[in-house]
C-alpha atoms as a PDB file:
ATOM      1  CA  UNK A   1      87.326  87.394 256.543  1.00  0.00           C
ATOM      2  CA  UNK A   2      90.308  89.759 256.169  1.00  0.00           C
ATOM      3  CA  UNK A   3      93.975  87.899 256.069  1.00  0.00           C
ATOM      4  CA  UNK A   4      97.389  88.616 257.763  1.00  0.00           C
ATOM      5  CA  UNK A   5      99.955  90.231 255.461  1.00  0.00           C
ATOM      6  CA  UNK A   6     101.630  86.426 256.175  1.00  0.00           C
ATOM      7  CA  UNK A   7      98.679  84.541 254.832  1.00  0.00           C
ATOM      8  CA  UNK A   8      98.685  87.118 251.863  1.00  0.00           C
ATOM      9  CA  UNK A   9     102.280  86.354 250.869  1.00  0.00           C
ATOM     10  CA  UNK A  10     101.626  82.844 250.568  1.00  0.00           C
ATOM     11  CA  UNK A  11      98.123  83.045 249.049  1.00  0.00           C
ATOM     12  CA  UNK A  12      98.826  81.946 245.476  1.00  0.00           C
ATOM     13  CA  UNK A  13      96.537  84.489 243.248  1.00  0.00           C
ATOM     14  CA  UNK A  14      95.858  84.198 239.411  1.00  0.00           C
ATOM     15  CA  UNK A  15      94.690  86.927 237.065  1.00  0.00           C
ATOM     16  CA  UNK A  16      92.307  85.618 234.435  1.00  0.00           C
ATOM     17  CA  UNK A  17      91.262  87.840 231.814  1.00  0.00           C
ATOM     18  CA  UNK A  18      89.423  88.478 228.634  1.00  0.00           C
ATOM     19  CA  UNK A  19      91.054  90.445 226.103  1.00  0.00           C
ATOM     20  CA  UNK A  20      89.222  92.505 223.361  1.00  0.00           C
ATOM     21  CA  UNK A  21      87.527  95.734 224.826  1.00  0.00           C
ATOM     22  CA  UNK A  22      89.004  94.319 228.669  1.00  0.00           C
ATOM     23  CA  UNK A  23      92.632  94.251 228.566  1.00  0.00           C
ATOM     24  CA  UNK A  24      93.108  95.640 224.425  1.00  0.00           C
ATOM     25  CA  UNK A  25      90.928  98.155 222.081  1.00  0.00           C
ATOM     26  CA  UNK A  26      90.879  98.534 218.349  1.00  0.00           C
ATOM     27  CA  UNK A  27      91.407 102.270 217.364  1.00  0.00           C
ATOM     28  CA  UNK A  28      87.957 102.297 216.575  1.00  0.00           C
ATOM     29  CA  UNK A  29      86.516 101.786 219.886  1.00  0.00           C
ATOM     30  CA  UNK A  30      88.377 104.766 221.756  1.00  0.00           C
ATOM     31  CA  UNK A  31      88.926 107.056 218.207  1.00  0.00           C
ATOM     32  CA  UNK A  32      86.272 109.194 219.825  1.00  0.00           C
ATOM     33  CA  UNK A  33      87.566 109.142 223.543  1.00  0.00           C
ATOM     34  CA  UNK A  34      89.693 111.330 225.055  1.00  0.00           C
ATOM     35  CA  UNK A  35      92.699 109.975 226.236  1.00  0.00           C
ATOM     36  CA  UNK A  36      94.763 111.322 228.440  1.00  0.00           C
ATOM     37  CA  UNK A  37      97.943 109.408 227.956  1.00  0.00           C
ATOM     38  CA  UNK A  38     100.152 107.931 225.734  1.00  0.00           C
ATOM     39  CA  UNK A  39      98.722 104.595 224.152  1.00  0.00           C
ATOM     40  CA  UNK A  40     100.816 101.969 222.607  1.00  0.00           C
ATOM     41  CA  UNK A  41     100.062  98.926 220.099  1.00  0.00           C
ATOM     42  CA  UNK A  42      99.771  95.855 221.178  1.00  0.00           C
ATOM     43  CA  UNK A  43      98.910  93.815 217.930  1.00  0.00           C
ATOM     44  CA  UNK A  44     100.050  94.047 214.328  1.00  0.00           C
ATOM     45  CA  UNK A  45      97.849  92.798 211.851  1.00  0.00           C
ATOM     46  CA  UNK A  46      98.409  93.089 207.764  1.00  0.00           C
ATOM     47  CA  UNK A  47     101.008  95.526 207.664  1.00  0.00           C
ATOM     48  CA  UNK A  48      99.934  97.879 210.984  1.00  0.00           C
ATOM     49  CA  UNK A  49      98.931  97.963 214.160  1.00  0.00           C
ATOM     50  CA  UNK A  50      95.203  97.625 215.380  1.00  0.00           C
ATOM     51  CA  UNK A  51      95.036  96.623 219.153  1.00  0.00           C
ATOM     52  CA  UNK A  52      96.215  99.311 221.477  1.00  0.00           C
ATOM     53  CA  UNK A  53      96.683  99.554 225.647  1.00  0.00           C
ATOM     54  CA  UNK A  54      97.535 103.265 227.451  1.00  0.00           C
ATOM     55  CA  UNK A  55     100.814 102.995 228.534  1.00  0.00           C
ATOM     56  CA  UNK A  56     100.307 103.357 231.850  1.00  0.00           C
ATOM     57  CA  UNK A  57      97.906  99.832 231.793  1.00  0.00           C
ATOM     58  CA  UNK A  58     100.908  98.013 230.232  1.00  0.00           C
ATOM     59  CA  UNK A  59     102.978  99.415 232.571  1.00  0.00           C
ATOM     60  CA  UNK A  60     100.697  97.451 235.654  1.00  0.00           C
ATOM     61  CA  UNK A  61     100.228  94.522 233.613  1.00  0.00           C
ATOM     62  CA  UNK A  62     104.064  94.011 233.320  1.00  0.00           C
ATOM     63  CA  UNK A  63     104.856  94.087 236.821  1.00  0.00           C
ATOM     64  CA  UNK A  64     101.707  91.930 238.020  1.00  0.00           C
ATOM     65  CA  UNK A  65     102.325  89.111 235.459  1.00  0.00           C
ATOM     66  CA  UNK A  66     105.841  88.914 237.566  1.00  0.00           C
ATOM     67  CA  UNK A  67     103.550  88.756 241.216  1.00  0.00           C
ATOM     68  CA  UNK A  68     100.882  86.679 239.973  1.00  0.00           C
ATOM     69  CA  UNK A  69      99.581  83.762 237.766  1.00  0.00           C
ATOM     70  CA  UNK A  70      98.463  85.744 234.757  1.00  0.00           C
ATOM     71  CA  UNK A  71      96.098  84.486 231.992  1.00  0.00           C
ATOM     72  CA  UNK A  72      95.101  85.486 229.292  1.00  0.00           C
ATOM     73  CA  UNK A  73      91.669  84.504 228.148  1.00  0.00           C
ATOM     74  CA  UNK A  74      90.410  84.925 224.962  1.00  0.00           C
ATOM     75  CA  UNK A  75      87.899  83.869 221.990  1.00  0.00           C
ATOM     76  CA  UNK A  76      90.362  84.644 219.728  1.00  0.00           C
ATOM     77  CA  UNK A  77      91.901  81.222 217.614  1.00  0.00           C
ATOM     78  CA  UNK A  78      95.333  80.628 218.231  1.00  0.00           C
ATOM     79  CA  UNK A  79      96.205  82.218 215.102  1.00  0.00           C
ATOM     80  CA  UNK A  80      94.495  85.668 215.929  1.00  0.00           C
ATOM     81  CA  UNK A  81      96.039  85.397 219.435  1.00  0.00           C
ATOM     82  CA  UNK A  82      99.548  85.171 218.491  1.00  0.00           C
ATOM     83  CA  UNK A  83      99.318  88.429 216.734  1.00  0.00           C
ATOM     84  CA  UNK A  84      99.255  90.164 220.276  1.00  0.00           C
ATOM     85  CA  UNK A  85     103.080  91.067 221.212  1.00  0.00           C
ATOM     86  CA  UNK A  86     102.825  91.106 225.034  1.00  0.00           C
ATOM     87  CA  UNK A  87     106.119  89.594 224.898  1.00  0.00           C
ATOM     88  CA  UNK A  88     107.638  93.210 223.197  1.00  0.00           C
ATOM     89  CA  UNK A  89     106.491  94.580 226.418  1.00  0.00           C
ATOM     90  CA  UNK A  90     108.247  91.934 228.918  1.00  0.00           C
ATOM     91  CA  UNK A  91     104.889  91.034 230.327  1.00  0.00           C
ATOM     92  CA  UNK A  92     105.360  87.219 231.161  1.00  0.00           C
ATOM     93  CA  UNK A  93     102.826  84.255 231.608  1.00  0.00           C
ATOM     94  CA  UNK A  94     103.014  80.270 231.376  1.00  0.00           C
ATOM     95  CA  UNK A  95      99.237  79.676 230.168  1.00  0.00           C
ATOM     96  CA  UNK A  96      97.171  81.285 228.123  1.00  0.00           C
ATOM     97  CA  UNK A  97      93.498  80.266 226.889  1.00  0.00           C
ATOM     98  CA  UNK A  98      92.438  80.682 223.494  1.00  0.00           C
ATOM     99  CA  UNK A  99      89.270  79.933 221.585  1.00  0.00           C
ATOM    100  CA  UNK A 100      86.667  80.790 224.373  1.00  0.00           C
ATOM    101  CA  UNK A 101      88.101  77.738 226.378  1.00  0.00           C
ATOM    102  CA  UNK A 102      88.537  75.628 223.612  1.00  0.00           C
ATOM    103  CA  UNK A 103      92.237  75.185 224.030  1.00  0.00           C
ATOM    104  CA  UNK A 104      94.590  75.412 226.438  1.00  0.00           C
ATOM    105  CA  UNK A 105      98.443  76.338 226.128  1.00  0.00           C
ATOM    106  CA  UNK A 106     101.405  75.721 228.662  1.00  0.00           C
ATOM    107  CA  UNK A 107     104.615  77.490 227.212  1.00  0.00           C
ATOM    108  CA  UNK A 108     103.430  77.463 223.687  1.00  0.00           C
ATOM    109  CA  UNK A 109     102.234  73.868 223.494  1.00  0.00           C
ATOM    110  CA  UNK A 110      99.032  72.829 223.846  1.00  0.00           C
ATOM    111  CA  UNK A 111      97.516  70.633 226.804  1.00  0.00           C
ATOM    112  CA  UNK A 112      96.495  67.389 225.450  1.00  0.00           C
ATOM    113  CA  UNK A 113      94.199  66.002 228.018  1.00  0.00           C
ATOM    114  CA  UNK A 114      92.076  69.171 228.159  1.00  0.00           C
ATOM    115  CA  UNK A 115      91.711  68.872 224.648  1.00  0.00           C
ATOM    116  CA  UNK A 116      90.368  65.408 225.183  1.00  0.00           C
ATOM    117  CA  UNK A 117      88.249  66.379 227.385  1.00  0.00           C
ATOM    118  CA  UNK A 118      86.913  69.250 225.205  1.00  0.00           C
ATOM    119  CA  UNK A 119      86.107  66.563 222.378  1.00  0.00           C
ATOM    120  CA  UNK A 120      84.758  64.387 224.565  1.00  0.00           C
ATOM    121  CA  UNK A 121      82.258  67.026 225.597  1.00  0.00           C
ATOM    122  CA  UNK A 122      80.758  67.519 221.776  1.00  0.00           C
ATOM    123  CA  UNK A 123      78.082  65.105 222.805  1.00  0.00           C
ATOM    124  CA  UNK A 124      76.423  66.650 224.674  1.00  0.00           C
ATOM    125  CA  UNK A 125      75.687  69.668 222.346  1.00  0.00           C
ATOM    126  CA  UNK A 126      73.310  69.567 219.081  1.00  0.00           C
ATOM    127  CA  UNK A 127      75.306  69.053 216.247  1.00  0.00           C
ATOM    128  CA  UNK A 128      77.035  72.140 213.926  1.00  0.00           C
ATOM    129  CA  UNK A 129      74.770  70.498 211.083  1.00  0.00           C
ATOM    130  CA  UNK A 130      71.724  70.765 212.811  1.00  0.00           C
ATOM    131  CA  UNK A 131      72.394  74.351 214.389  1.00  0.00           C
ATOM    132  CA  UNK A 132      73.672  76.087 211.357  1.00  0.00           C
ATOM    133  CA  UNK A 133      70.409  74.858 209.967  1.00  0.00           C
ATOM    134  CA  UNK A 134      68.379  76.166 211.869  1.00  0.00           C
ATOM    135  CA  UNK A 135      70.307  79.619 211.990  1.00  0.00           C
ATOM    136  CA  UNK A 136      69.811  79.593 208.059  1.00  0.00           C
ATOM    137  CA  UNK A 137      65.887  79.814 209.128  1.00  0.00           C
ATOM    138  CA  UNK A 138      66.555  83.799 209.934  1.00  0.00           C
ATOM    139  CA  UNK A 139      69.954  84.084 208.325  1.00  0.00           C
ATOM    140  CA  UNK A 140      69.520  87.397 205.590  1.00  0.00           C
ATOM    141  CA  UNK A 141      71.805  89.479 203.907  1.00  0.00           C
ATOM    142  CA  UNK A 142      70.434  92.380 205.341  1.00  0.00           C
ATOM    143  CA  UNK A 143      72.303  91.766 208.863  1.00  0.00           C
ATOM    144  CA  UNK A 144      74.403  88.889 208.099  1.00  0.00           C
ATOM    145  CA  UNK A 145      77.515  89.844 206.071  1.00  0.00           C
ATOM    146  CA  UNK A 146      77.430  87.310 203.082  1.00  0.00           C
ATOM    147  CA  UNK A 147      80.362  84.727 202.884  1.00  0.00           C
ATOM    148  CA  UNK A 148      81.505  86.022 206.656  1.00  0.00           C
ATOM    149  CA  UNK A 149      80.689  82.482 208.409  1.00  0.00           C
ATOM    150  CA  UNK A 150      83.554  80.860 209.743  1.00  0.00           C
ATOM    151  CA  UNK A 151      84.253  77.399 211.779  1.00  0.00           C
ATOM    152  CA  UNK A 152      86.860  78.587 214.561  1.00  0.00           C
ATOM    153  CA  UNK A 153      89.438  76.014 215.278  1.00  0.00           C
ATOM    154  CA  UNK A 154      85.794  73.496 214.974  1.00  0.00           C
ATOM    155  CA  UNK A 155      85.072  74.166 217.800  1.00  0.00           C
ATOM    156  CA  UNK A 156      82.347  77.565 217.578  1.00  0.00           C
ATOM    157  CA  UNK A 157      80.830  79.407 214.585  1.00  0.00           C
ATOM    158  CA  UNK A 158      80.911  83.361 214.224  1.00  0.00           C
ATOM    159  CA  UNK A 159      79.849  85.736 211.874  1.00  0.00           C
ATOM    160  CA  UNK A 160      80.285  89.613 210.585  1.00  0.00           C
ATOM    161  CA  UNK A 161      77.031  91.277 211.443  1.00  0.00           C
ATOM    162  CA  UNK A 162      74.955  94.994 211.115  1.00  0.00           C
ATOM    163  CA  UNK A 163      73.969  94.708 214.559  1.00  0.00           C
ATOM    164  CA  UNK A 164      71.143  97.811 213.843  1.00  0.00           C
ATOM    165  CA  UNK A 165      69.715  95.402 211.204  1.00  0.00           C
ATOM    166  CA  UNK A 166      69.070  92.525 213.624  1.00  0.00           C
ATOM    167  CA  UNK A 167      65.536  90.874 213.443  1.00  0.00           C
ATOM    168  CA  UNK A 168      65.324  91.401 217.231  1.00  0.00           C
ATOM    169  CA  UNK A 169      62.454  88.812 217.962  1.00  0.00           C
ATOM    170  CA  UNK A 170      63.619  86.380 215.815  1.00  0.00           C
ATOM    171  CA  UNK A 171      66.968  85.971 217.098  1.00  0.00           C
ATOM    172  CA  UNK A 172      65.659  86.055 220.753  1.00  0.00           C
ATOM    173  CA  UNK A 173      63.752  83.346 219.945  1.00  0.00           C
ATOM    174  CA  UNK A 174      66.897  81.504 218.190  1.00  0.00           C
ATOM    175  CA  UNK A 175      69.284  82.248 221.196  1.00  0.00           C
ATOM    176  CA  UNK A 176      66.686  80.210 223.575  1.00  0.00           C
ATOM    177  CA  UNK A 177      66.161  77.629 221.189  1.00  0.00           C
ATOM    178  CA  UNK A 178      70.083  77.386 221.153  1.00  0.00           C
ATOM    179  CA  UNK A 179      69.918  77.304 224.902  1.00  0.00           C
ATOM    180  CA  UNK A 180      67.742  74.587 224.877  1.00  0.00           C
ATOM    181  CA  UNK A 181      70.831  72.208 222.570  1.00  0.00           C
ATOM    182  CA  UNK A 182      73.346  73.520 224.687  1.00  0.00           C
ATOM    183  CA  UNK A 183      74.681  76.458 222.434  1.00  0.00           C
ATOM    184  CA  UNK A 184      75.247  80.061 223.964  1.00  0.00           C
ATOM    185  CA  UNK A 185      74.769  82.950 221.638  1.00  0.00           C
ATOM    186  CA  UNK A 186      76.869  86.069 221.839  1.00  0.00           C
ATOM    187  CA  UNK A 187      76.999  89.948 219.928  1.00  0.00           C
ATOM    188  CA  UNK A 188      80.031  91.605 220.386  1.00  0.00           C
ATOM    189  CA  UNK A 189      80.881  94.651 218.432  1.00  0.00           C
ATOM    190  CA  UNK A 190      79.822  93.723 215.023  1.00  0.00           C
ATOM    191  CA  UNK A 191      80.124  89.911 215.622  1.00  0.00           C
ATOM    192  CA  UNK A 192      77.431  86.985 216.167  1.00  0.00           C
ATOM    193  CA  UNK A 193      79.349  83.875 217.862  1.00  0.00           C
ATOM    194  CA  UNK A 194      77.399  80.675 218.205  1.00  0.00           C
ATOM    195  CA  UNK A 195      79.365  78.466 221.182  1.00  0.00           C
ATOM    196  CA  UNK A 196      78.563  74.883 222.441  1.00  0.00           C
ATOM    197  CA  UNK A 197      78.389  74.990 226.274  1.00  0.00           C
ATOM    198  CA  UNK A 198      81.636  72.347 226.721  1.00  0.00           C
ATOM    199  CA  UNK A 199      83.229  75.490 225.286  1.00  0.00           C
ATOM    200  CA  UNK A 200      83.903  77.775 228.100  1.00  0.00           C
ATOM    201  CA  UNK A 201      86.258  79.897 229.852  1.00  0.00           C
ATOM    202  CA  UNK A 202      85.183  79.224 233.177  1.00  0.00           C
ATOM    203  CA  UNK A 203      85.673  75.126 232.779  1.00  0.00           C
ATOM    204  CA  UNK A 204      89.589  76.182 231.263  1.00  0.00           C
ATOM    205  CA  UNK A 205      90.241  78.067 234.079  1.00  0.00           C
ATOM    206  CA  UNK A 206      88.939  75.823 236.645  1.00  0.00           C
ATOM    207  CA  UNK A 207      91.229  73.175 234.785  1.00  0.00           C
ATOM    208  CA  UNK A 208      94.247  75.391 234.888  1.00  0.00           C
ATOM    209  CA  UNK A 209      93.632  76.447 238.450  1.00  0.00           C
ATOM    210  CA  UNK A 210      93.816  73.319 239.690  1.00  0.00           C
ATOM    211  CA  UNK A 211      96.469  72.105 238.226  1.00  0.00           C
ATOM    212  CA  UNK A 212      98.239  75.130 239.579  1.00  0.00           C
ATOM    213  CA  UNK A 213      96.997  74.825 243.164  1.00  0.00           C
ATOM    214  CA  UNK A 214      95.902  78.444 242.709  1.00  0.00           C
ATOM    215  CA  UNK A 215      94.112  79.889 245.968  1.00  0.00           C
ATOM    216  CA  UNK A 216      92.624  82.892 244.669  1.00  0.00           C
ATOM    217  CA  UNK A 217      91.231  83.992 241.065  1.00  0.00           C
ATOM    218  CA  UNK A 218      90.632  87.289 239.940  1.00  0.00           C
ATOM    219  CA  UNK A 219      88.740  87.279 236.792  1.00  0.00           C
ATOM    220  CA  UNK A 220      87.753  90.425 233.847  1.00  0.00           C
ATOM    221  CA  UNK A 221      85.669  90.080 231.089  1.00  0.00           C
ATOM    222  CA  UNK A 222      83.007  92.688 228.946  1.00  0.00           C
ATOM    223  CA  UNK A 223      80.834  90.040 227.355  1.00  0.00           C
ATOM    224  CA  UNK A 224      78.150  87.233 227.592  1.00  0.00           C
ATOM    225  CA  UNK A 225      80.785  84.638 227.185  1.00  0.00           C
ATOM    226  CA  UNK A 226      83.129  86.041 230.024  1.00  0.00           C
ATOM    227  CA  UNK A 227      80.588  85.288 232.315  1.00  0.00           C
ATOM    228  CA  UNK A 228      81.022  82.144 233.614  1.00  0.00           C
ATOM    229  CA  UNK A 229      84.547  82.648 234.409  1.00  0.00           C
ATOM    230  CA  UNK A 230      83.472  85.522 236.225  1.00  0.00           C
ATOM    231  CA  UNK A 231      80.922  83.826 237.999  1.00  0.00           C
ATOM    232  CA  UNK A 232      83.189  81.108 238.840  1.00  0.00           C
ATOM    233  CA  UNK A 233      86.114  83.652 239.873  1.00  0.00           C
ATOM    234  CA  UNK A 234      86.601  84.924 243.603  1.00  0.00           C
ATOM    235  CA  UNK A 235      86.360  87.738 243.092  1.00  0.00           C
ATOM    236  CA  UNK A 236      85.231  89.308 239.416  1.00  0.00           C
ATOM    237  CA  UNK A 237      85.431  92.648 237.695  1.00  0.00           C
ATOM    238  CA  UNK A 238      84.128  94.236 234.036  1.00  0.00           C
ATOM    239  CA  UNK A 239      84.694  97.466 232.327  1.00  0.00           C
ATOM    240  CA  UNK A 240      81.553 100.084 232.339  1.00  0.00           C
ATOM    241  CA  UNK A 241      80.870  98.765 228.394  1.00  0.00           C
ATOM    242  CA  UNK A 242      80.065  95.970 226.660  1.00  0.00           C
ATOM    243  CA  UNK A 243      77.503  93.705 227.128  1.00  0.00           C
ATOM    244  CA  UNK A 244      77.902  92.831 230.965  1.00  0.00           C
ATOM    245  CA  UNK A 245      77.575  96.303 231.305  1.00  0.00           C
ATOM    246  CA  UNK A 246      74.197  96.777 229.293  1.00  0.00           C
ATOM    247  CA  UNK A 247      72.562  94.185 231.405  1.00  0.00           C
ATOM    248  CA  UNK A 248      73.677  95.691 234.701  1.00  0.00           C
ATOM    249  CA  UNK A 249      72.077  99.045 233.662  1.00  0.00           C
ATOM    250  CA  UNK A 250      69.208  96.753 232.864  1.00  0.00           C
ATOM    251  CA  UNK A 251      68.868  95.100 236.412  1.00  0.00           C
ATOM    252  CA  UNK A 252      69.541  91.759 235.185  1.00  0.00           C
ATOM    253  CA  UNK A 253      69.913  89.367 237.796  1.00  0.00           C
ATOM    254  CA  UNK A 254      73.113  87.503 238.310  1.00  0.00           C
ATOM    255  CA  UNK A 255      75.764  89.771 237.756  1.00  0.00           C
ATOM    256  CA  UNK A 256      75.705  90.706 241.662  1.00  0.00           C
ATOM    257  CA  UNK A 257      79.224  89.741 242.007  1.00  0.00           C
ATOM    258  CA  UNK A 258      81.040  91.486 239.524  1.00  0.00           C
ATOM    259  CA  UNK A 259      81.999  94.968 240.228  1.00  0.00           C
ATOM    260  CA  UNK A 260      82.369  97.581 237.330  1.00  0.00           C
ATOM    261  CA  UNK A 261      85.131 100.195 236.577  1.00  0.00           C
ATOM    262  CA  UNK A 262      83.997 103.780 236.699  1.00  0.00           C
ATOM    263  CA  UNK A 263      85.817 104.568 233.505  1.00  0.00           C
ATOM    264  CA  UNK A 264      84.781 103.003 229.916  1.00  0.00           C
ATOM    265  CA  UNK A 265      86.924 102.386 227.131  1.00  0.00           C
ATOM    266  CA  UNK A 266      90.930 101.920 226.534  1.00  0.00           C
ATOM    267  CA  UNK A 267      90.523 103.737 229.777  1.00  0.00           C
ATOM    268  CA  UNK A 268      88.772 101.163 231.756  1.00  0.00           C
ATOM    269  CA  UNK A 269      91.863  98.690 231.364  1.00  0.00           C
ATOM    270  CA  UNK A 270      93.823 100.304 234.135  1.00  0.00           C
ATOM    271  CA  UNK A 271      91.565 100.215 236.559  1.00  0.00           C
ATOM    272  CA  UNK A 272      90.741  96.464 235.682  1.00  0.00           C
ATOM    273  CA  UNK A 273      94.272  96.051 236.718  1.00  0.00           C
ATOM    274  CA  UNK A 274      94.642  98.811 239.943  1.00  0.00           C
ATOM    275  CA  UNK A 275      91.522  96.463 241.485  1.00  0.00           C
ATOM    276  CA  UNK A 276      93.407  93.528 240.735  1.00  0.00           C
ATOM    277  CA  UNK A 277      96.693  94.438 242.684  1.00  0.00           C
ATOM    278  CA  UNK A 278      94.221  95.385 245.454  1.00  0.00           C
ATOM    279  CA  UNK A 279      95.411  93.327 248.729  1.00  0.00           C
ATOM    280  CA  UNK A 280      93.382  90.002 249.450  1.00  0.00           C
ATOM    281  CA  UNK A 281      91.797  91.600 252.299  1.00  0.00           C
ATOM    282  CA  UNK A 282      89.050  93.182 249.836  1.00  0.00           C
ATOM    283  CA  UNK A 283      85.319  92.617 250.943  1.00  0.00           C
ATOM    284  CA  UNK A 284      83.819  94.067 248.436  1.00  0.00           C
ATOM    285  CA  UNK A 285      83.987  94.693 245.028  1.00  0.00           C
ATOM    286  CA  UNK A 286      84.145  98.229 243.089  1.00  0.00           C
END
């Protein structure tokens, strides 16, 4: 169904989107790409900067976080969110979600009943106690950096990892059995993240959307944990990396409504955002 430049105007659209290797890159995921621009940093951390966008990609972000809903989504804790300085850059936005779902913030404070509703949830999902333990069944120093487990705001566990040294069967085996209690497992980069389903992007945006009385939701996201809310979205894109990516190159089935950038990297961020400004009268996706 294509729309009337009319019915566009008033279509209320929001922008939901990951982060890390989406929106933002350390400088040692593109130190080896060639970029073509100028890149700037986007997050200072312990006395320099380690997140980066090009310039160009901030450039489109600030002027469609003043024509649309925008939201940032991340699995960062609050803490490691409010190290990103979007606000040095004048890009502006009401909500923004922050421990893969977990919480929920409206102009800096956080939303109380989707908090309750996020605690109320914990039944439903096997225990830390009980999941940790059996974790500790294949846990070894060899792949798991000692002393690198953390509880994230209590609400998911992650931990440093050598993702060459991963005992491949074994953890298969543990991600189903997590399945099974209602905990999703997730490798990104050199991270392991352990995440009870009532945890969830898509279930923060839904929450925030209708609230909002949002019509239309453009969602981006690399990883396993993204995927929901991309599912969930209207209409859903992903950078060519990460692990969306691996399992579309692997003809996994489900992913047949996101569309993926051409470009990888820092690079793939503007093009994340060039599809999003795209007029509502899209059919397909990229």
């Amino acid at each position: 169904m294509r729309h009337s430049e009319a019915d566009i105007m008033t279509i209320k659209k929001m922008f939901a989107s990951d982060l890390d290797q989406t929106l933002i890159y350390s400088y040692r995921s593109f130190i080896n790409e060639t970029i073509v621009e100028e890149i700037k940093p986007v997050e200072w951390f312990e006395d320099r900067y380690i997140s980066y966008m090009t310039e160009r990609t901030l450039s489109k972000l600030q002027q469609l976080s003043r024509e649309l809903v925008f939201v940032p989504v991340t699995t960062r804790t609050k803490l490691q969110y409010e190290r990103i300085n979007f606000c040095q850059y004048d890009i502006s936005y009401e909500y923004a979600v922050t421990s893969n779902g977990g919480r929920i913030f409206h102009r800096g404070v956080e939303d109380p009943d989707w908090m309750r509703r996020v605690s109320a949830g914990r039944k439903d999902c096997l225990a830390f106690e009980d999941l940790f333990a059996k974790f500790n069944e294949i846990r070894h120093s060899s792949w798991v950096h000692q002393d690198s487990g953390k509880l994230a705001d209590d609400l998911f566990f992650y931990c440093l990892i050598e993702r060459e040294m991963i005992p491949a069967a074994e953890l298969a085996a543990f991600k189903l059995w997590a399945e099974d209690n209602n905990w999703e497992l997730s490798v990104q980069g050199r991270k392991l993240y352990l995440v009870p389903f009532n945890v969830n992007k898509a279930a923060a945006i839904q929450y925030i959307r209708a609230k909002e009385g949002i019509d239309q939701v453009v969602a981006a996201g690399d990883s396993l944990l993204d995927l929901d809310m991309l599912i969930a979205a209207d209409f859903a894109i992903a950078p060519a990396h990460g692990e969306l990516y691996s399992q579309y190159l692997q003809k996994i089935l489900g992913l047949e409504k996101i569309g993926f950038t051409k470009k990888s990297g820092i690079n793939a961020g503007e093009e994340i955002l060039n599809y999003v400004a795209e007029p509502l009268s899209q059919e397909s996706v990229v």
